[in-house]
PDB file of N, CA and C in Angstrom:
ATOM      1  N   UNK A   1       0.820  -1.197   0.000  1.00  0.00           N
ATOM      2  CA  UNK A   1       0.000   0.000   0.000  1.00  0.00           C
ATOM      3  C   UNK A   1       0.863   1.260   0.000  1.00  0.00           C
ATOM      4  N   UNK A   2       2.182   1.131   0.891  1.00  0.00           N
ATOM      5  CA  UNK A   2       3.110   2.384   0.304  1.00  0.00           C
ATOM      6  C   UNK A   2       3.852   2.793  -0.631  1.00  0.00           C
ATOM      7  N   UNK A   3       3.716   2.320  -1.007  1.00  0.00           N
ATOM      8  CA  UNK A   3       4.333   1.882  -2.860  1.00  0.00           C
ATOM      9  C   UNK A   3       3.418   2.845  -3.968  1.00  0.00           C
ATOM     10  N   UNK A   4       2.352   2.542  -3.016  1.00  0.00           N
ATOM     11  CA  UNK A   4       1.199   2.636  -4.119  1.00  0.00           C
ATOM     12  C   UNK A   4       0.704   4.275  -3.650  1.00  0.00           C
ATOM     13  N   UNK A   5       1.105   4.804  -2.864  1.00  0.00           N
ATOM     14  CA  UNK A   5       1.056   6.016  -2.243  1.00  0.00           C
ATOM     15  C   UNK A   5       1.803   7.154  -2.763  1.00  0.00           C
ATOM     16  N   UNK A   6       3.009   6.154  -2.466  1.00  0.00           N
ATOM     17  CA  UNK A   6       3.893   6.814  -3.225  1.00  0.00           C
ATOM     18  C   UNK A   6       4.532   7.044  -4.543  1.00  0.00           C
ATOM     19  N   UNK A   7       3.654   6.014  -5.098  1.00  0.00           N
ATOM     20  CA  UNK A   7       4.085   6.483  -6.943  1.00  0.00           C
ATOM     21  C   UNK A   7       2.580   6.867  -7.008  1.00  0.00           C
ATOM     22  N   UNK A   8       1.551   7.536  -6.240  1.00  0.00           N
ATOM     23  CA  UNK A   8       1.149   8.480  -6.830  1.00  0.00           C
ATOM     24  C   UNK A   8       1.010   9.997  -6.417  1.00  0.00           C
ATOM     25  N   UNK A   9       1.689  10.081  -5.320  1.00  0.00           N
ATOM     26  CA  UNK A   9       2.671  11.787  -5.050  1.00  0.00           C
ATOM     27  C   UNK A   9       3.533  11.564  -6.258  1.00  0.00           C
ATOM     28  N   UNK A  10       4.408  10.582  -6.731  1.00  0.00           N
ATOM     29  CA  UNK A  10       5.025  11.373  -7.622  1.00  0.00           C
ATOM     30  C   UNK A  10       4.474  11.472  -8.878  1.00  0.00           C
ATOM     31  N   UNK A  11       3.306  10.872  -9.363  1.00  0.00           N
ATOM     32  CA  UNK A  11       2.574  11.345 -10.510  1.00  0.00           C
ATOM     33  C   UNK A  11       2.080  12.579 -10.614  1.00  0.00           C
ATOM     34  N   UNK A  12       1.728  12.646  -9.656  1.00  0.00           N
ATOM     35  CA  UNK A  12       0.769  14.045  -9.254  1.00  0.00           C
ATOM     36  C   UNK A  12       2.012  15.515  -9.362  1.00  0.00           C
ATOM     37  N   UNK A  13       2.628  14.712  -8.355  1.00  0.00           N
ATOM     38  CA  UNK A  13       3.829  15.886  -8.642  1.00  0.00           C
ATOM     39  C   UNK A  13       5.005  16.087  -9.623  1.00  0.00           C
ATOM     40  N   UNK A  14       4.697  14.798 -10.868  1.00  0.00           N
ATOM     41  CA  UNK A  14       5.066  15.053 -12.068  1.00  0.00           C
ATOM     42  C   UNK A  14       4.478  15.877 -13.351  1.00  0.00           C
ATOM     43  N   UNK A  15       3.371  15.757 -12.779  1.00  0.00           N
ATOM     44  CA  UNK A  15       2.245  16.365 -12.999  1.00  0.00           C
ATOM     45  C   UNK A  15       2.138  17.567 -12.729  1.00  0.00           C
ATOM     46  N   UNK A  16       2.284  17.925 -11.711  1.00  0.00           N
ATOM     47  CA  UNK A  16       2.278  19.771 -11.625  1.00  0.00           C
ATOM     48  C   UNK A  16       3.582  20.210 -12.471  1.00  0.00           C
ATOM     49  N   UNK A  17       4.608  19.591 -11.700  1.00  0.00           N
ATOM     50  CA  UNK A  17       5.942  20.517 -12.611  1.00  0.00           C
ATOM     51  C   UNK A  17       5.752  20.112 -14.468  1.00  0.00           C
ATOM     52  N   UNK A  18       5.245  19.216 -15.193  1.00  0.00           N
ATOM     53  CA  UNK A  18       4.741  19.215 -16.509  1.00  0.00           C
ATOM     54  C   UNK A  18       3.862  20.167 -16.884  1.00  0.00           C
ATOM     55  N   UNK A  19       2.971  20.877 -16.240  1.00  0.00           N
ATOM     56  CA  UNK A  19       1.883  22.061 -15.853  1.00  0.00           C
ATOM     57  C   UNK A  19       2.779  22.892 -16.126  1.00  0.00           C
ATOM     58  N   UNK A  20       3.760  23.053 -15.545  1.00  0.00           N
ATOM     59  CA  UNK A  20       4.398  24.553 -15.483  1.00  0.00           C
ATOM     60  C   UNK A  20       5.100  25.013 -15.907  1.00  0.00           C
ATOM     61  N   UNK A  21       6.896  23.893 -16.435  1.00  0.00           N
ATOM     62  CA  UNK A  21       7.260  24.221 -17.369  1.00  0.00           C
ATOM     63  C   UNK A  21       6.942  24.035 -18.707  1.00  0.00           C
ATOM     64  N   UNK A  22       6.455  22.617 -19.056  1.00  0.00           N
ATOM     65  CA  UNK A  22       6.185  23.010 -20.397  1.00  0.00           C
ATOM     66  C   UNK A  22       5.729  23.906 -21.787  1.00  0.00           C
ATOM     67  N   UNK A  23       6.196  23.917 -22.808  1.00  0.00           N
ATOM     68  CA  UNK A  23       5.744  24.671 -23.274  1.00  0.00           C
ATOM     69  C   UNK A  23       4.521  24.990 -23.602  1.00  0.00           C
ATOM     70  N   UNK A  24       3.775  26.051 -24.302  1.00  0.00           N
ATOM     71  CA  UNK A  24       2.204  25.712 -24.540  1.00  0.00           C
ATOM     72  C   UNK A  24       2.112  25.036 -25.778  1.00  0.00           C
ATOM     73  N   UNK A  25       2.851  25.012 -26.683  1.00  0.00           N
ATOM     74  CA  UNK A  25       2.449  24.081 -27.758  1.00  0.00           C
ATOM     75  C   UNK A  25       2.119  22.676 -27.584  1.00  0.00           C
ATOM     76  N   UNK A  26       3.479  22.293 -26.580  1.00  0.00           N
ATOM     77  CA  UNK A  26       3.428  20.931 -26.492  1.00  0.00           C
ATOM     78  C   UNK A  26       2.274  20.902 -25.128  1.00  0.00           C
ATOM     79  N   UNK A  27       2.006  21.334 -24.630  1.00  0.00           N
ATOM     80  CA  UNK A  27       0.548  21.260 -23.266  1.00  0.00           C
ATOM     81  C   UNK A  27      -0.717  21.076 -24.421  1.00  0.00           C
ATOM     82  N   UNK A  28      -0.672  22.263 -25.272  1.00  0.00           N
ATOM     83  CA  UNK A  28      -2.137  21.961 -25.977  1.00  0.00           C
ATOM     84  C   UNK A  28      -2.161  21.170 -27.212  1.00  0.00           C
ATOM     85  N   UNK A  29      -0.757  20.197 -27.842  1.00  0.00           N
ATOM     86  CA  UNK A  29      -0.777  19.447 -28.124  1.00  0.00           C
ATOM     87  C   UNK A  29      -1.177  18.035 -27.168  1.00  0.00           C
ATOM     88  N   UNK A  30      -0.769  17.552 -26.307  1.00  0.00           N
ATOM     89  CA  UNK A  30      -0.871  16.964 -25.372  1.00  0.00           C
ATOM     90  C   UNK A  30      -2.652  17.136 -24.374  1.00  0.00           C
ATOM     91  N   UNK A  31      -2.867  18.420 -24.247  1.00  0.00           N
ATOM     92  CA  UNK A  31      -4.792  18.477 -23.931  1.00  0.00           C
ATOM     93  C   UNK A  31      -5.362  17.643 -25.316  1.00  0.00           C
ATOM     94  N   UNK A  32      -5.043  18.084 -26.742  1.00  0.00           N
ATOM     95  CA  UNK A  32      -6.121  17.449 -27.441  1.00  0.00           C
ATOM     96  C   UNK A  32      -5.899  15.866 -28.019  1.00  0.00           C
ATOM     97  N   UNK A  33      -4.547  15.719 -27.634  1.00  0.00           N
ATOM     98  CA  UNK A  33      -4.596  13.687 -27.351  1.00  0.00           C
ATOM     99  C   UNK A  33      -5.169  13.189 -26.761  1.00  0.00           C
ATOM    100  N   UNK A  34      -5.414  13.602 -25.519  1.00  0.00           N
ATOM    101  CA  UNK A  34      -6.222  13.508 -24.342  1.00  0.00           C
ATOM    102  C   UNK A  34      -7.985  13.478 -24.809  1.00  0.00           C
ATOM    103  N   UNK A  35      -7.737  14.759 -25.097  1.00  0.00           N
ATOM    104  CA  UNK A  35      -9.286  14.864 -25.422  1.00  0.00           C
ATOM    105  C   UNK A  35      -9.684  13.772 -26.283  1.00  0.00           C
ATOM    106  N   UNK A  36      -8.952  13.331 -27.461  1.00  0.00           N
ATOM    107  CA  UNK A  36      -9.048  11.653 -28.329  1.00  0.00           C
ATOM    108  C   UNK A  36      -8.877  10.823 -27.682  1.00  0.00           C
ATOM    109  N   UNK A  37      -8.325  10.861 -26.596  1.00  0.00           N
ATOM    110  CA  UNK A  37      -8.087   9.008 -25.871  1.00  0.00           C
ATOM    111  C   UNK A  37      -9.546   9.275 -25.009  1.00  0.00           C
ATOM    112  N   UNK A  38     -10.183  10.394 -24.498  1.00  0.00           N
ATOM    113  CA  UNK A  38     -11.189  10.789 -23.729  1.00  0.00           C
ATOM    114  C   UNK A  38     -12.264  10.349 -24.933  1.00  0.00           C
ATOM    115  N   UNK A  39     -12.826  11.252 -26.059  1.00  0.00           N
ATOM    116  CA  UNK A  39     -13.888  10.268 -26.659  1.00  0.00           C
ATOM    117  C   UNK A  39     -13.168   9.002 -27.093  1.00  0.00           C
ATOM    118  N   UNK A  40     -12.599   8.513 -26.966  1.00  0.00           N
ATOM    119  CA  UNK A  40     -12.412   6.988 -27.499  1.00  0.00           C
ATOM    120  C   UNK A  40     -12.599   6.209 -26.202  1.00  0.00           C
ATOM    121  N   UNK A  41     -13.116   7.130 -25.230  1.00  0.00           N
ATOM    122  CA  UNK A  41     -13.385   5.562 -24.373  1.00  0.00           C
ATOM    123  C   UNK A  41     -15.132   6.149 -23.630  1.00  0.00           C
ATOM    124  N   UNK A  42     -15.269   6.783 -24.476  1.00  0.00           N
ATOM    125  CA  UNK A  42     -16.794   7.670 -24.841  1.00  0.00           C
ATOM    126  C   UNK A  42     -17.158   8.774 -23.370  1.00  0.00           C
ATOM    127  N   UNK A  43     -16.379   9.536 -23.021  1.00  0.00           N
ATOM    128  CA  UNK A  43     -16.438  10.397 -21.852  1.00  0.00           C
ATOM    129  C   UNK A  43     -16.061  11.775 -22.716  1.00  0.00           C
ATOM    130  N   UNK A  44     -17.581  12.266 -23.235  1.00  0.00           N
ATOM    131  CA  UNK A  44     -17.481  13.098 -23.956  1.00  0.00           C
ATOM    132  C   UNK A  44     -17.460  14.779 -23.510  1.00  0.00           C
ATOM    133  N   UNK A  45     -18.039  14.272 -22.030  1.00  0.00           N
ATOM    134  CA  UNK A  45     -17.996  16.082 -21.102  1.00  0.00           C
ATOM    135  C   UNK A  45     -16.097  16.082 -21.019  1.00  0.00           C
ATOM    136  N   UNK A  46     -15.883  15.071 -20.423  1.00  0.00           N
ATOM    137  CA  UNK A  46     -14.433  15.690 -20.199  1.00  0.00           C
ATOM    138  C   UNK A  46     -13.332  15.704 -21.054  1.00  0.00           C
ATOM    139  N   UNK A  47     -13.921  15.045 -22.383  1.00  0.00           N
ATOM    140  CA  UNK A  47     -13.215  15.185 -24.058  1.00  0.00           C
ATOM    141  C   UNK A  47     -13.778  17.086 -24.220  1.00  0.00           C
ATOM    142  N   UNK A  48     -14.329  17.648 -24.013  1.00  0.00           N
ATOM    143  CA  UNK A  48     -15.184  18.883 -24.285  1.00  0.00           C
ATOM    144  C   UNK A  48     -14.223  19.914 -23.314  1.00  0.00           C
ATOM    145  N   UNK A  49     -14.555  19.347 -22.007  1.00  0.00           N
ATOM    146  CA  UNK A  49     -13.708  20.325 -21.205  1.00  0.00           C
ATOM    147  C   UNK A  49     -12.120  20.636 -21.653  1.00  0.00           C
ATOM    148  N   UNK A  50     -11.625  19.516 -22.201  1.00  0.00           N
ATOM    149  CA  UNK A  50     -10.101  19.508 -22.129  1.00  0.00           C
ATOM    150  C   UNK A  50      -9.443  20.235 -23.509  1.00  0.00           C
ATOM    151  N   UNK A  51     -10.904  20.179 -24.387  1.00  0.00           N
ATOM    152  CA  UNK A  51     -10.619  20.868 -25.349  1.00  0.00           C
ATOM    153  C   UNK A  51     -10.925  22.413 -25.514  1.00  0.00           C
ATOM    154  N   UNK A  52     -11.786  22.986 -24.432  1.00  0.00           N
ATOM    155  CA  UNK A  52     -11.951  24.273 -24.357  1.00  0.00           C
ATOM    156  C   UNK A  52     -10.609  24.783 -24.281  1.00  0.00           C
ATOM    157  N   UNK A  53     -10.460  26.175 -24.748  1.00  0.00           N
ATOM    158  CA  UNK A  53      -9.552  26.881 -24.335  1.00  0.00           C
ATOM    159  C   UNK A  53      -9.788  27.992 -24.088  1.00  0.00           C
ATOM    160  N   UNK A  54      -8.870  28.519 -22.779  1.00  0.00           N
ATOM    161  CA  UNK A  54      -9.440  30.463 -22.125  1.00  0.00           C
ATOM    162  C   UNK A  54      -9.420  31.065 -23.110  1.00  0.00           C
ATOM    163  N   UNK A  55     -10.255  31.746 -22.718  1.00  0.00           N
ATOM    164  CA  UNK A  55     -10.290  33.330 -23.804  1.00  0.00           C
ATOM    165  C   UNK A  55      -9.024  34.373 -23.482  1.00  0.00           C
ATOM    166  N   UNK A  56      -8.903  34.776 -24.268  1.00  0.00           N
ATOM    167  CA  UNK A  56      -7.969  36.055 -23.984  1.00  0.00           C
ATOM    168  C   UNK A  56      -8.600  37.077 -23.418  1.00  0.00           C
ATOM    169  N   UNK A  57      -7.590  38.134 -22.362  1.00  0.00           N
ATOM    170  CA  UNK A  57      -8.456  38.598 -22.037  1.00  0.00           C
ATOM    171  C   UNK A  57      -8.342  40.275 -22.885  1.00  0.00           C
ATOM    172  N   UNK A  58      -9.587  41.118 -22.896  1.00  0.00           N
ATOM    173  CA  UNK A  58      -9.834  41.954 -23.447  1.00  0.00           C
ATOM    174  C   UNK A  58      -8.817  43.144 -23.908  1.00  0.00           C
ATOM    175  N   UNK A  59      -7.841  43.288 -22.521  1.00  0.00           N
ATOM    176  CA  UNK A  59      -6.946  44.020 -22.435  1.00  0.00           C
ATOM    177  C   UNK A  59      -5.585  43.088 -22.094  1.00  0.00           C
ATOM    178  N   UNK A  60      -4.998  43.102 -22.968  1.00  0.00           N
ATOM    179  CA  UNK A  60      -3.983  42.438 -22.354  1.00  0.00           C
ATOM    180  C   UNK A  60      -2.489  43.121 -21.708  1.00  0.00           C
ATOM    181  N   UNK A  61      -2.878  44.659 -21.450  1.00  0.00           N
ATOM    182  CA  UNK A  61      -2.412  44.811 -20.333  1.00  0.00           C
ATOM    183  C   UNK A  61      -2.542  44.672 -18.633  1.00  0.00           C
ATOM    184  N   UNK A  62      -3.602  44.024 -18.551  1.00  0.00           N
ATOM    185  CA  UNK A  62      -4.043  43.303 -17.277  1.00  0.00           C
ATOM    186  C   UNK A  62      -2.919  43.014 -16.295  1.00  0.00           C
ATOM    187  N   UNK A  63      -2.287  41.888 -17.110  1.00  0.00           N
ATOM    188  CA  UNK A  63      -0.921  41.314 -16.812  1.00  0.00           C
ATOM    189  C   UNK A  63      -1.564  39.993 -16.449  1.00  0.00           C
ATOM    190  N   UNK A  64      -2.383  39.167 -16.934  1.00  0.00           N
ATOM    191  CA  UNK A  64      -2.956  38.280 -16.215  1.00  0.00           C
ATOM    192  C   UNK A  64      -2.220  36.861 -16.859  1.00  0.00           C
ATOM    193  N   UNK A  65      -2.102  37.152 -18.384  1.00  0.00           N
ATOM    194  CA  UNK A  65      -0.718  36.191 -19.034  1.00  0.00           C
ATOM    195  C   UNK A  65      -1.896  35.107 -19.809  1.00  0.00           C
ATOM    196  N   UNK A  66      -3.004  35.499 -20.023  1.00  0.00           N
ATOM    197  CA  UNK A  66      -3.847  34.158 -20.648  1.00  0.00           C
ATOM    198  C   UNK A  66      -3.522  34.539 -22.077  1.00  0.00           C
ATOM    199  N   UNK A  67      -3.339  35.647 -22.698  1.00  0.00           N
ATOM    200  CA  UNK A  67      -2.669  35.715 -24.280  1.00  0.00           C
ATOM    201  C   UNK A  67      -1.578  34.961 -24.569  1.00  0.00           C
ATOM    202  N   UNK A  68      -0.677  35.602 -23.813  1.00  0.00           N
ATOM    203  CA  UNK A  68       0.753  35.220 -23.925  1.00  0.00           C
ATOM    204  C   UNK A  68       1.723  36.332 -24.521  1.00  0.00           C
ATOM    205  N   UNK A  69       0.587  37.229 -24.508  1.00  0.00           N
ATOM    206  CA  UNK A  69       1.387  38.317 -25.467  1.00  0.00           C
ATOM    207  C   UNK A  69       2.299  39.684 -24.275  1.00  0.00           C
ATOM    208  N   UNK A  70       1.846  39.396 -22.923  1.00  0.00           N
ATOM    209  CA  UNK A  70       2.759  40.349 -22.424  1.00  0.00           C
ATOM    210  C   UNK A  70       4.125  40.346 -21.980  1.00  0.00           C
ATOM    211  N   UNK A  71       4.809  41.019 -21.910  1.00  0.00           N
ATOM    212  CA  UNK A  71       6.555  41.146 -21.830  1.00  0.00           C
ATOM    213  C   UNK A  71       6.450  42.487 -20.844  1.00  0.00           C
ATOM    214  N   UNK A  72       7.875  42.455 -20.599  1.00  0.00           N
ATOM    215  CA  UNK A  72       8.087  43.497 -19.994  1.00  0.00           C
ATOM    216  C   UNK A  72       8.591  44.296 -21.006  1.00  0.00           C
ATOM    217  N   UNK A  73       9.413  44.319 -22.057  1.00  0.00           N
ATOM    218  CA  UNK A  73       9.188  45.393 -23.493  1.00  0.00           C
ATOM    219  C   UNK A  73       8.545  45.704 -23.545  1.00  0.00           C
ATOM    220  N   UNK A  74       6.993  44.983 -23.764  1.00  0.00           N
ATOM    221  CA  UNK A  74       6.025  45.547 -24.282  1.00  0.00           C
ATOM    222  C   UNK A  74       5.095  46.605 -23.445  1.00  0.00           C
ATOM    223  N   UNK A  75       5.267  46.274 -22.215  1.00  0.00           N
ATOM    224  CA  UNK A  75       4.999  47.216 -21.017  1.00  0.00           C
ATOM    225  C   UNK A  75       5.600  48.439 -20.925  1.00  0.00           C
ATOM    226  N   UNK A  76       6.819  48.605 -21.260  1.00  0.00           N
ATOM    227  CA  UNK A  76       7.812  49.936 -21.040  1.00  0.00           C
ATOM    228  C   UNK A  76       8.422  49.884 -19.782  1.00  0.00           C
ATOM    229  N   UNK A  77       8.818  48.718 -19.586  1.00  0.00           N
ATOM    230  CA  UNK A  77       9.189  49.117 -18.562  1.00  0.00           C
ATOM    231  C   UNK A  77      11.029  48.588 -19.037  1.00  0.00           C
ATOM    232  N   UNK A  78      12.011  49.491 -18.760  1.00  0.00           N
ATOM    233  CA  UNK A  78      13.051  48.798 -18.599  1.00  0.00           C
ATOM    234  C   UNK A  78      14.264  49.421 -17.873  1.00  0.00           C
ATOM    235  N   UNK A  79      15.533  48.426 -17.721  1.00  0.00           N
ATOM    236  CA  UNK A  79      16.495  48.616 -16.851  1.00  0.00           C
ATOM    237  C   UNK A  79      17.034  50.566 -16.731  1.00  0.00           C
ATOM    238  N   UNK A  80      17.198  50.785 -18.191  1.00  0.00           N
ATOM    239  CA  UNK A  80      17.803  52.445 -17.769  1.00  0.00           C
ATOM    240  C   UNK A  80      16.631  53.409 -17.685  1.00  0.00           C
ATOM    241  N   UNK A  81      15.566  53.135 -17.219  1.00  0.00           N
ATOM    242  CA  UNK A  81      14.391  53.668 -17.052  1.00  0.00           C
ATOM    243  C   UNK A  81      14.670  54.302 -15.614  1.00  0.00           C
ATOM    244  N   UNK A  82      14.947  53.064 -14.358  1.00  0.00           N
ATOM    245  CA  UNK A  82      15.055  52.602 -13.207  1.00  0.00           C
ATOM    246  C   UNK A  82      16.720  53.518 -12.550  1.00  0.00           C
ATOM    247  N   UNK A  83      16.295  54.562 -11.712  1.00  0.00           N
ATOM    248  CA  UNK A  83      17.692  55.152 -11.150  1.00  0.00           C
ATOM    249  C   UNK A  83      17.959  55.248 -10.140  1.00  0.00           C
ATOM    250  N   UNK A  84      18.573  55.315  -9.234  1.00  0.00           N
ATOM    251  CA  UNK A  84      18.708  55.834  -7.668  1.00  0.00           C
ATOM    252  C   UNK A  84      19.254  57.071  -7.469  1.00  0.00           C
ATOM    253  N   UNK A  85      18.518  57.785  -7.275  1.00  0.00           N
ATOM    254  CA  UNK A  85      19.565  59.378  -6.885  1.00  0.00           C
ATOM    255  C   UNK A  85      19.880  59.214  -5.534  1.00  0.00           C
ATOM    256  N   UNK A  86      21.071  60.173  -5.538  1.00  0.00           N
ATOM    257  CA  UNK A  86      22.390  60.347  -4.617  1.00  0.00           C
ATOM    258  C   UNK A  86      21.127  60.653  -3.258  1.00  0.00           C
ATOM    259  N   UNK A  87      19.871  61.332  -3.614  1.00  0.00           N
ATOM    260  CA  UNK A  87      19.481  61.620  -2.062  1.00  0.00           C
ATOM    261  C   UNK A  87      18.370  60.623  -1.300  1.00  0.00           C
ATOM    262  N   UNK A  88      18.038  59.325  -2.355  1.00  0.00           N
ATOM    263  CA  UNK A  88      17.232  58.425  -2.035  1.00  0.00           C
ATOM    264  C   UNK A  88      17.867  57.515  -1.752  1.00  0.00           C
ATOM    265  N   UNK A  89      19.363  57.386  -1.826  1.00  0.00           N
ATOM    266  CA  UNK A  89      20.029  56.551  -1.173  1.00  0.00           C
ATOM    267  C   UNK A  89      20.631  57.231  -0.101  1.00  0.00           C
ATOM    268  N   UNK A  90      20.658  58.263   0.493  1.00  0.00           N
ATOM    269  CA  UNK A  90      21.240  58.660   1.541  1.00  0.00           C
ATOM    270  C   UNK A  90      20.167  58.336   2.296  1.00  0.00           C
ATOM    271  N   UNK A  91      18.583  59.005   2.237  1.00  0.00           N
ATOM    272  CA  UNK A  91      17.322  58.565   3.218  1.00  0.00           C
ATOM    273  C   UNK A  91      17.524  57.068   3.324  1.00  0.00           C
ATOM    274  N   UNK A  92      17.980  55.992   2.509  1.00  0.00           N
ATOM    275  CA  UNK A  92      18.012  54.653   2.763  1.00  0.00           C
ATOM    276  C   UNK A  92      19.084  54.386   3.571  1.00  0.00           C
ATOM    277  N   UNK A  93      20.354  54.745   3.536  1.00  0.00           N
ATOM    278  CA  UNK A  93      21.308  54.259   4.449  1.00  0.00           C
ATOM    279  C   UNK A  93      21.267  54.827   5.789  1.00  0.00           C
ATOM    280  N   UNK A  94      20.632  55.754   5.992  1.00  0.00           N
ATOM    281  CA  UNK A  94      20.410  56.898   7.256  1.00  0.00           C
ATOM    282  C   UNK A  94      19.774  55.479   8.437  1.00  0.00           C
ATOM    283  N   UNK A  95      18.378  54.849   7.555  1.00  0.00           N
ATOM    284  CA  UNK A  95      17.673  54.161   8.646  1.00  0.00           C
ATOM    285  C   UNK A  95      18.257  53.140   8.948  1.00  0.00           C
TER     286      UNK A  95
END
């Protein structure tokens, strides 16, 4: 029975880290295999679910990341933007 416990923490938790790094091609390649091995064994709600995909959202400066389209380029935000003057580091070393 611990055997059996324990190879499935590590599924599960092969499973999350596959969630997270992978890429999205290969994730939503991989959802719609799924979704075929799902109707092929006729479980057609969760062949349906697996094939939905989020919407983007309206603004995709949100920052919410369901496009894929935000960056920090594309934001404006960057390194020589960012300065410390001589008197905001003196109030910092003071405390």
């Amino acid at each position: 029975m611990q055997e059996a416990i324990v190879a499935l923490i590590v599924v599960c938790a092969s499973w999350m880290v596959a969630r997270r790094y992978l890429p999205k091609s290969f994730k939503s390649n991989l959802r719609l295999r799924a979704a075929h091995a799902l109707r092929r064994f006729g479980w057609e709600n969760a062949a349906h679910r697996l094939e939905e995909v989020p919407e983007a959202a309206p603004n995709c400066a949100t920052g919410c990341g369901s496009c894929g389209g935000c960056d920090a380029r594309d934001a404006g935000l960057s390194q020589s933007e960012f300065a410390i003057t001589r008197d905001s580091w003196k109030r910092a070393s003071r405390k």
